[in-house]
C-alpha atoms as a PDB file:
ATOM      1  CA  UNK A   1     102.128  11.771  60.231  1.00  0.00           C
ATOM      2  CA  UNK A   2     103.733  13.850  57.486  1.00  0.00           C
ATOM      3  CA  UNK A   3     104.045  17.876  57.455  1.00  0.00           C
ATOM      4  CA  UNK A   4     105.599  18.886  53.919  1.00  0.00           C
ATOM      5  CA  UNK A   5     106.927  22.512  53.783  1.00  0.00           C
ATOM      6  CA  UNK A   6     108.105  24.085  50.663  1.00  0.00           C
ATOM      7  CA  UNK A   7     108.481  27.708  49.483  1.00  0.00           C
ATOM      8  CA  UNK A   8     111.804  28.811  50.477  1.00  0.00           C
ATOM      9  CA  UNK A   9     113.811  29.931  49.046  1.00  0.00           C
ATOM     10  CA  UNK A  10     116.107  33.168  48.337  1.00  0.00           C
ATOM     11  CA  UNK A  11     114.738  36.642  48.356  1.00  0.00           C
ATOM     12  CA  UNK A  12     115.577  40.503  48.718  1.00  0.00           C
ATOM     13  CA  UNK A  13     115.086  42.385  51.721  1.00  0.00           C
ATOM     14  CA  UNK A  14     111.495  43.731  51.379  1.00  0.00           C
ATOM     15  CA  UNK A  15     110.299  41.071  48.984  1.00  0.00           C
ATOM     16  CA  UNK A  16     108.343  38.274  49.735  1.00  0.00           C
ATOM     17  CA  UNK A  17     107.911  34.762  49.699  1.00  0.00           C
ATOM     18  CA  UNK A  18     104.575  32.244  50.671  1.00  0.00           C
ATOM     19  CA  UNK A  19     105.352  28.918  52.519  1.00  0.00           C
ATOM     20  CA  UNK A  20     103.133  26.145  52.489  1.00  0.00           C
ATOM     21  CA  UNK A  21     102.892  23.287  54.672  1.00  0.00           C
ATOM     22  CA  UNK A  22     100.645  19.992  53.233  1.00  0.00           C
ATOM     23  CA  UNK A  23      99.914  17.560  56.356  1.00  0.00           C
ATOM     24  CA  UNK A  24      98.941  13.469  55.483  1.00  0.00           C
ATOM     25  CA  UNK A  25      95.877  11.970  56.644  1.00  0.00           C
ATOM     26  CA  UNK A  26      93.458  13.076  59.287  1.00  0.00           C
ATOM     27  CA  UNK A  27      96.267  14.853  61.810  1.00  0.00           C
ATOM     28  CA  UNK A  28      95.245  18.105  59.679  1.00  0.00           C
ATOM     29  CA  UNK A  29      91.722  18.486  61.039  1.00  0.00           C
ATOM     30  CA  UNK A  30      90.712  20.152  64.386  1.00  0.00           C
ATOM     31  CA  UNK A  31      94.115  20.757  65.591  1.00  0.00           C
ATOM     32  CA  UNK A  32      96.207  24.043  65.868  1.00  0.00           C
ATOM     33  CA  UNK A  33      98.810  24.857  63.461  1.00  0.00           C
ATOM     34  CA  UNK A  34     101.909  27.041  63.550  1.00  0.00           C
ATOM     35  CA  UNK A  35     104.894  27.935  62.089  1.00  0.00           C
ATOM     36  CA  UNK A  36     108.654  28.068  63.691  1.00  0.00           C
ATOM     37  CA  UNK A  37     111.639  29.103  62.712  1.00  0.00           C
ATOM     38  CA  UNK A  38     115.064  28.730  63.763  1.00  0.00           C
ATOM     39  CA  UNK A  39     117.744  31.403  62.725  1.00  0.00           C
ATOM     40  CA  UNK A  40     121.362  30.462  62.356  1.00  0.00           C
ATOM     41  CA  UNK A  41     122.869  30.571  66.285  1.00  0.00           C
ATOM     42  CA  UNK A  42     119.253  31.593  67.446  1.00  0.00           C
ATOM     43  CA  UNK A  43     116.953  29.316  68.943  1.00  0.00           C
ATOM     44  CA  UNK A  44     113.669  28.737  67.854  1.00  0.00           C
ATOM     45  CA  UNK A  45     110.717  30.618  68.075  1.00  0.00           C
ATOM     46  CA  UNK A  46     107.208  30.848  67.439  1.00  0.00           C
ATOM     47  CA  UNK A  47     106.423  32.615  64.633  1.00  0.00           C
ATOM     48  CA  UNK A  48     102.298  32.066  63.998  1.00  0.00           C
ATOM     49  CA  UNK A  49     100.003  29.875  65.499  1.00  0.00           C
ATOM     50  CA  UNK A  50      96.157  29.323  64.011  1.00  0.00           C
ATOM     51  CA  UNK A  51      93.328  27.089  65.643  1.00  0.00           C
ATOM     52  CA  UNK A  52      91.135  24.763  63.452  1.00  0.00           C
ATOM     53  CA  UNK A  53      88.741  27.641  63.896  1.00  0.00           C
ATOM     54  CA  UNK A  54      91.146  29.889  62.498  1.00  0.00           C
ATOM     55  CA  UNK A  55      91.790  32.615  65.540  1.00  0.00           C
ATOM     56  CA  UNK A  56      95.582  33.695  64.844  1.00  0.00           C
ATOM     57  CA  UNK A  57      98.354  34.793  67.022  1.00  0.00           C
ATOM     58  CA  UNK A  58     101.972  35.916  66.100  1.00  0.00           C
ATOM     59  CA  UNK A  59     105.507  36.537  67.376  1.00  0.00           C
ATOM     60  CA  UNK A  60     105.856  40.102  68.288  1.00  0.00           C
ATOM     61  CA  UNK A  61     109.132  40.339  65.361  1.00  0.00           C
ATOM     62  CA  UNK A  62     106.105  40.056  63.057  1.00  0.00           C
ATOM     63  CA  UNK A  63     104.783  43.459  63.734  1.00  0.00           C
ATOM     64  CA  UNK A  64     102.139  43.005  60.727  1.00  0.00           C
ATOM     65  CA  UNK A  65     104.318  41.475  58.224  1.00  0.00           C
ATOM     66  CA  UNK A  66     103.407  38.011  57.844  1.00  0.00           C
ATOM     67  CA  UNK A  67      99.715  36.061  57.958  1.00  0.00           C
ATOM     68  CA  UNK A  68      98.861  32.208  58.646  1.00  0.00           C
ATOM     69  CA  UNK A  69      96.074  30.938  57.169  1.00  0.00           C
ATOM     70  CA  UNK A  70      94.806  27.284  56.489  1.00  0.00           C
ATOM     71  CA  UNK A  71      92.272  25.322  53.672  1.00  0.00           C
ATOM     72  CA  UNK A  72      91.034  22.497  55.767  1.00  0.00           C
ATOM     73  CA  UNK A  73      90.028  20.970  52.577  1.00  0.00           C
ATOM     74  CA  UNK A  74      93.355  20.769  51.429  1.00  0.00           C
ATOM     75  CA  UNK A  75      95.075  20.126  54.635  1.00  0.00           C
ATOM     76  CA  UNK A  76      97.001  23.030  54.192  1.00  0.00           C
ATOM     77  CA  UNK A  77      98.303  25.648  56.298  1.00  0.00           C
ATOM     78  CA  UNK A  78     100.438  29.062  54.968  1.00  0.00           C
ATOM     79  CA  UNK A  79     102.611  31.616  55.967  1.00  0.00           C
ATOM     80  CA  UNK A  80     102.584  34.504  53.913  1.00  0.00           C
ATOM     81  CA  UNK A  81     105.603  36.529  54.577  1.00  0.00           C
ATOM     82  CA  UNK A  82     105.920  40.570  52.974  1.00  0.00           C
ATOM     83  CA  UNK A  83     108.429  42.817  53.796  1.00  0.00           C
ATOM     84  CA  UNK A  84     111.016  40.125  54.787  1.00  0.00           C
ATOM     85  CA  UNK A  85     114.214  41.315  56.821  1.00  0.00           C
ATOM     86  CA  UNK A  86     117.469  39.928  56.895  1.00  0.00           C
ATOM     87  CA  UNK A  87     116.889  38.623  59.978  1.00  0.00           C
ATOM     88  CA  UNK A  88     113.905  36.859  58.999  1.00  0.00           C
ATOM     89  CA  UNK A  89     116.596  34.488  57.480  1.00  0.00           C
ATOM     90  CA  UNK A  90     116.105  30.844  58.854  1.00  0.00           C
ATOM     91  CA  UNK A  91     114.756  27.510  58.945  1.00  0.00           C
ATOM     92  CA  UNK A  92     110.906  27.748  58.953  1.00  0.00           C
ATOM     93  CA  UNK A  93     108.934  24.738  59.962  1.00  0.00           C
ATOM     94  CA  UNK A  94     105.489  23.749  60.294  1.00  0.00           C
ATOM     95  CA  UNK A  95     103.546  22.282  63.330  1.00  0.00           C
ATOM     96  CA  UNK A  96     100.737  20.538  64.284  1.00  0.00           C
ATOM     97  CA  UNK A  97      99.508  20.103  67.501  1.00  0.00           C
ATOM     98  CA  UNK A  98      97.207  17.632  68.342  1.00  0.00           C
ATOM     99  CA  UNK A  99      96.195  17.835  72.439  1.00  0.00           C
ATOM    100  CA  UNK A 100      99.371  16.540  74.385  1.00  0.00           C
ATOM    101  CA  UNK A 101     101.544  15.924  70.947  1.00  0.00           C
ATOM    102  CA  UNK A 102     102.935  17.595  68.532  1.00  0.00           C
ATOM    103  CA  UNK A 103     104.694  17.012  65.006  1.00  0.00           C
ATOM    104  CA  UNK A 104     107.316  18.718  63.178  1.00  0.00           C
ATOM    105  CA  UNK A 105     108.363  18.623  59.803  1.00  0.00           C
ATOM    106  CA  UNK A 106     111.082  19.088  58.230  1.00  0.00           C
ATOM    107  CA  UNK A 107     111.575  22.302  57.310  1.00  0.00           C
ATOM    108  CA  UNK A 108     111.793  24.993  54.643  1.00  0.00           C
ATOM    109  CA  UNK A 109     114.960  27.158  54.617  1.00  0.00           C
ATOM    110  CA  UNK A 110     114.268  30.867  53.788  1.00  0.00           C
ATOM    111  CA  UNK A 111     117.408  33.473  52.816  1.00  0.00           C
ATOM    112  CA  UNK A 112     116.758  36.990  53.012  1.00  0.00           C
ATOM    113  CA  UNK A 113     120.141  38.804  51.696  1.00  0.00           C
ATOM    114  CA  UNK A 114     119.873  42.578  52.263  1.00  0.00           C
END
């Protein structure tokens, strides 16, 4: 199984920025998919969870800010992120959780400088 995150990056308090998280072969399909992230000396949280069907569910830090979405055609699930806080800053992975198992990957780092 491979989950591979991109679209970190640097950004301005307020701006925004769109991960994306690409998952290999058939662990994609059916299963529930989230986002983490971890910031620096915080542990890590739950940020958005959506089911194959695509019901949603986010952190309450979101407060309407960010929105998960998936293409099961293209095995893809993303994070869009507006009005992004300093404290949004951190490591931002992907999940996929397939009944008892789950699978991380590696990671995206976002920077929000304020």
């Amino acid at each position: 199984v491979q989950l591979q995150a991109s679209g970190g990056g640097l950004v301005q308090a307020g701006g925004s920025l769109r991960l994306s998280c690409v998952a290999s072969g058939s662990i994609f399909s059916g299963n529930v998919m989230s986002w983490h992230r971890q910031g620096p000396g915080k542990q890590r949280e739950l940020v958005a969870v959506i089911s194959s069907g695509g019901t949603t569910n986010y952190g309450d830090f979101v407060k309407g800010r960010f929105t998960i979405s998936r293409d099961n055609a293209k095995n893809t699930v993303y994070l869009q992120m507006n009005s992004l806080k300093a404290e949004d800053t951190g490591v931002y992975y992907c999940v996929v959780s397939a009944g008892p198992r789950s699978y991380w990957g590696q990671g995206t780092l976002v920077t929000v400088s304020s």
